[in-house]
Each structure stands twice: as structure tokens, then as C-alpha cells.
C-alpha atoms as a PDB file:
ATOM      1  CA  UNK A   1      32.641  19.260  36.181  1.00  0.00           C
ATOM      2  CA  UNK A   2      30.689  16.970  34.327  1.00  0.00           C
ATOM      3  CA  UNK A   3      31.410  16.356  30.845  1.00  0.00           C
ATOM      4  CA  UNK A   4      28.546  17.450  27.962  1.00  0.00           C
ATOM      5  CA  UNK A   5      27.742  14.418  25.963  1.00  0.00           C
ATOM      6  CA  UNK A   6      28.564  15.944  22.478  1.00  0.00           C
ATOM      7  CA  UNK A   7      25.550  14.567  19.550  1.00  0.00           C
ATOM      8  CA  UNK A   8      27.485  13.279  16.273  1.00  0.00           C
ATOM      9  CA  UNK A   9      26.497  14.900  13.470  1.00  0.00           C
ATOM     10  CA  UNK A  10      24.199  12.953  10.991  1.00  0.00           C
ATOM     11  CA  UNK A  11      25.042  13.192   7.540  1.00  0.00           C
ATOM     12  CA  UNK A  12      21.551  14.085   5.601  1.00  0.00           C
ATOM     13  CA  UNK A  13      20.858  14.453   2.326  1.00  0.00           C
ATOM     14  CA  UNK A  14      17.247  15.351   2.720  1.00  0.00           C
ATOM     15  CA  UNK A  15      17.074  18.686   2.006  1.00  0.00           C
ATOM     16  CA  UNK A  16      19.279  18.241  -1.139  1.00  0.00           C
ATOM     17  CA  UNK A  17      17.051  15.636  -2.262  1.00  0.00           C
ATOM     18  CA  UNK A  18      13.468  17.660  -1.500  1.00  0.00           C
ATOM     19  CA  UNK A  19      15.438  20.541  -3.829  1.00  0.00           C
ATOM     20  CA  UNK A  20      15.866  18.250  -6.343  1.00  0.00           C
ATOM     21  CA  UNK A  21      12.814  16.690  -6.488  1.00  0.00           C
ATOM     22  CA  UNK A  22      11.223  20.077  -6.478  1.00  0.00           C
ATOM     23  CA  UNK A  23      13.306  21.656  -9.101  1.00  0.00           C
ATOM     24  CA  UNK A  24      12.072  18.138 -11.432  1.00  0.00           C
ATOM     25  CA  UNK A  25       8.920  19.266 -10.756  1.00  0.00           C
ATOM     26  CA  UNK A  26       9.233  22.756 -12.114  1.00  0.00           C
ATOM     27  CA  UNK A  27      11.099  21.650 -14.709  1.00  0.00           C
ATOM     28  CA  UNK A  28       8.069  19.094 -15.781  1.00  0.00           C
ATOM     29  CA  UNK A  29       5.798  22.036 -15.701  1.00  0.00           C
ATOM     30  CA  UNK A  30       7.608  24.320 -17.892  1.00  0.00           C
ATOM     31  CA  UNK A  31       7.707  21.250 -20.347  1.00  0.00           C
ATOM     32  CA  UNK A  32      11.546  21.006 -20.473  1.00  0.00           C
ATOM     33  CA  UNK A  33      11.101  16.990 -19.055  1.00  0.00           C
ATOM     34  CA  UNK A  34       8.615  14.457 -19.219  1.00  0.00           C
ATOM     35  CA  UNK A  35       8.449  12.778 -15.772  1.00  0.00           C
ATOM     36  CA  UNK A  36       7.624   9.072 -15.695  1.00  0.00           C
ATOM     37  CA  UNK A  37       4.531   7.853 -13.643  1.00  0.00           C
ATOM     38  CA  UNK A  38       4.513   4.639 -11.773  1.00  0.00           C
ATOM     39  CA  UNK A  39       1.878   3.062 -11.244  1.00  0.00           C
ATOM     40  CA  UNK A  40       1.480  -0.266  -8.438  1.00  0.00           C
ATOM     41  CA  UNK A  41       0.424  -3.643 -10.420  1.00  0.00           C
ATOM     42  CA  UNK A  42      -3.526  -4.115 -10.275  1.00  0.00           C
ATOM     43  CA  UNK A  43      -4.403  -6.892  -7.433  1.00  0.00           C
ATOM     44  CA  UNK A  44      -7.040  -9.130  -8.814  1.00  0.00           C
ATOM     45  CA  UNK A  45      -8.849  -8.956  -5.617  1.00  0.00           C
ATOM     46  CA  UNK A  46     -11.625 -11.882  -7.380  1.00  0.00           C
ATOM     47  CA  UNK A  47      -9.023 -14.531  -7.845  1.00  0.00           C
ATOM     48  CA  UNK A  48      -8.132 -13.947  -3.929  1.00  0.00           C
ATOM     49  CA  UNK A  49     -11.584 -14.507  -2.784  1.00  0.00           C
ATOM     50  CA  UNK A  50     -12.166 -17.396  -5.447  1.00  0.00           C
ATOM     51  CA  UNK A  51      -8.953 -18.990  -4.384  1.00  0.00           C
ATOM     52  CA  UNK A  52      -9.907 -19.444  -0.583  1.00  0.00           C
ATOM     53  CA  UNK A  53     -13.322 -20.640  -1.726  1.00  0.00           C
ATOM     54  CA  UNK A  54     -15.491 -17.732  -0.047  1.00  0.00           C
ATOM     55  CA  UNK A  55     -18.521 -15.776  -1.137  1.00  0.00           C
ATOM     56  CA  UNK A  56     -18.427 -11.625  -1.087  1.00  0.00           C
ATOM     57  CA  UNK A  57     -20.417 -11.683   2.140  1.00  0.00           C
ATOM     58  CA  UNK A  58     -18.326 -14.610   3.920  1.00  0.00           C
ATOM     59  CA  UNK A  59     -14.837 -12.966   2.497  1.00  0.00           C
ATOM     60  CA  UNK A  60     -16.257  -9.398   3.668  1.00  0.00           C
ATOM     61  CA  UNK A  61     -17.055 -11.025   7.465  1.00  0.00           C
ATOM     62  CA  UNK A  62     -13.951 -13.195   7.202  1.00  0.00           C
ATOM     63  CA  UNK A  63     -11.539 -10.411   6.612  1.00  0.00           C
ATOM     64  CA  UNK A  64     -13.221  -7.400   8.232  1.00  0.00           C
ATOM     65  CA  UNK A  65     -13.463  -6.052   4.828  1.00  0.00           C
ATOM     66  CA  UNK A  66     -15.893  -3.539   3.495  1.00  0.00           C
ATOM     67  CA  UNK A  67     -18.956  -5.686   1.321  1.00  0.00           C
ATOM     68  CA  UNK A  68     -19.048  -2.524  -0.909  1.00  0.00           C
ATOM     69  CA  UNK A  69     -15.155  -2.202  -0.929  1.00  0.00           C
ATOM     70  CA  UNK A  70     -14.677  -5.368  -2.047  1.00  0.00           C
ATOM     71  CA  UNK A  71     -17.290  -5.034  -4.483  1.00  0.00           C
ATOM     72  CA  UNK A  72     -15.912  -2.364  -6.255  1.00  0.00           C
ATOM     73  CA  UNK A  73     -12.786  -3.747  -5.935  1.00  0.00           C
ATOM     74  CA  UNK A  74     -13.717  -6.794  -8.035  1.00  0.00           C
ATOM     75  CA  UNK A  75     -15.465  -4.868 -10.386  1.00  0.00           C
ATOM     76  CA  UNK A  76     -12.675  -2.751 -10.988  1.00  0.00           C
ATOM     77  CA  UNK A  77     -14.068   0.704 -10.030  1.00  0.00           C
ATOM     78  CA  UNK A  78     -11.601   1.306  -7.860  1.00  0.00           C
ATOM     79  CA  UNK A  79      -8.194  -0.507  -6.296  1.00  0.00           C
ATOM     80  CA  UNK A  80      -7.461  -1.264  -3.144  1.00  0.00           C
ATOM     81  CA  UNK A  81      -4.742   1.536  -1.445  1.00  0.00           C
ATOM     82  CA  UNK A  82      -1.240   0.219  -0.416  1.00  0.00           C
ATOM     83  CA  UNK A  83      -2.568  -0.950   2.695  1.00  0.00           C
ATOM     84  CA  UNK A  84      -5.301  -2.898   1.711  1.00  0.00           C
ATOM     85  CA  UNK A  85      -2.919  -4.317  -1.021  1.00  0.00           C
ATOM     86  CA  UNK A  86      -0.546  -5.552   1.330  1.00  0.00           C
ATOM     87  CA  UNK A  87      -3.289  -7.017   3.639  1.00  0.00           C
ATOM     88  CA  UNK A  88      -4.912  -8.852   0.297  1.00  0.00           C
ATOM     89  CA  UNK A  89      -1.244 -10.107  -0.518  1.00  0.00           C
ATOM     90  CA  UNK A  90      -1.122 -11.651   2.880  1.00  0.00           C
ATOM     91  CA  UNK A  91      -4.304 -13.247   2.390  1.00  0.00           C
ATOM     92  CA  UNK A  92      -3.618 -14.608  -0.472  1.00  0.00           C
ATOM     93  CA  UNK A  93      -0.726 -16.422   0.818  1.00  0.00           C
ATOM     94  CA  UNK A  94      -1.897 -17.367   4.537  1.00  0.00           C
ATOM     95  CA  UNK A  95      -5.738 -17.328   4.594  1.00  0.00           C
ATOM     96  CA  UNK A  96      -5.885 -19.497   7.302  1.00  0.00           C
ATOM     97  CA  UNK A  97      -2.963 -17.790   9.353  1.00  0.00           C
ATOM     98  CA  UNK A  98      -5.095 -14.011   8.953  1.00  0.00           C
ATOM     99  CA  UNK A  99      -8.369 -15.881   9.793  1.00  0.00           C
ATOM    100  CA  UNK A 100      -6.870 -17.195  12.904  1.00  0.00           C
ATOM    101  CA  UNK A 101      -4.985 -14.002  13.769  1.00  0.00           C
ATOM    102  CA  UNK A 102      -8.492 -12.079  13.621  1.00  0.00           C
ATOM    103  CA  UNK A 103     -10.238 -14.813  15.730  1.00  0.00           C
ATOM    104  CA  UNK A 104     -12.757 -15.431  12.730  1.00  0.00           C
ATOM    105  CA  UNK A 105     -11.455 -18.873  12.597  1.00  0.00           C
END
């Protein structure tokens, strides 16, 4: 008889954790603590695109960025989401690398 291959048992603490987190948040809203907020570090998405020496429209092409993104990027009416952030990080490190990856170079 064959033998059952037996699963081991993973030791979670998931659940524990999601009833913690959500007993924090009723806790915050009956005002009995103050939760911090985090907030990521603004990206000065300008100083990229001045750095590697490119207009909106070229950086935009370059990048396969948004015109208007980037615009209101720079302008600070909005920041770029964690994605975009981590893209724009790696830009600002390898421009030449990302251009060549994307075949605009």
C-alpha cells in the first residue's frame, strides 16, 4: 500500500497579526491611540530628468512615461506610486542601462 505523503504543518502567524492590526484600528477610532502615518520620501522626479540631460518630451519618449504624468509629477501635483518610484530610482542610477533595456537607445 502506498504510503500518503503527510504536508508539514506551517507555522503562521497571519491571522494573529490581521487581529491585531484590526483591533489597532478600532482602537484608533474610538480615540484610545493615535496611530502613526508613514509616508514614502518625495522623488524629485525634475532633478532625474535634469540629471540625464533630457527635455519632458524626450524623457516622456525615452522612458515610456506619461508627458502629463511626468508633468504633474514635476510640478508636484501629484507623486509617482511605488512603482513608478522604483522605476525613476532605477533611472536615476542606470539611464543608459533602462534606455538600452527598452530598445530606445
Amino acid at each position: 500500500m502506498p504510503r500518503k505523503a503527510t504536508a508539514k504543518k506551517k507555522v503562521t502567524t497571519f491571522g494573529e497579526d490581521l487581529v491585531e492590526g484590526m483591533n489597532l484600528v478600532l482602537a484608533h477610532q474610538r480615540g484610545k491611540v493615535e496611530l502613526e502615518q508613514v509616508w514614502p520620501k518625495p522623488i524629485d522626479v525634475k532633478a532625474i530628468r535634469l540629471r540625464v540631460k533630457m527635455s519632458q518630451s524626450e524623457f516622456s519618449r525615452a522612458y515610456g512615461i506619461s508627458k502629463r504624468a511626468l508633468q504633474e509629477w514635476e510640478q508636484g501635483g501629484r507623486q509617482p506610486d511605488s512603482a513608478a518610484r522604483a522605476y525613476l530610482t532605477v533611472i536615476a542610477k542606470e539611464p543608459a542601462v533602462v534606455r538600452r533595456a527598452l530598445g530606445s537607445e
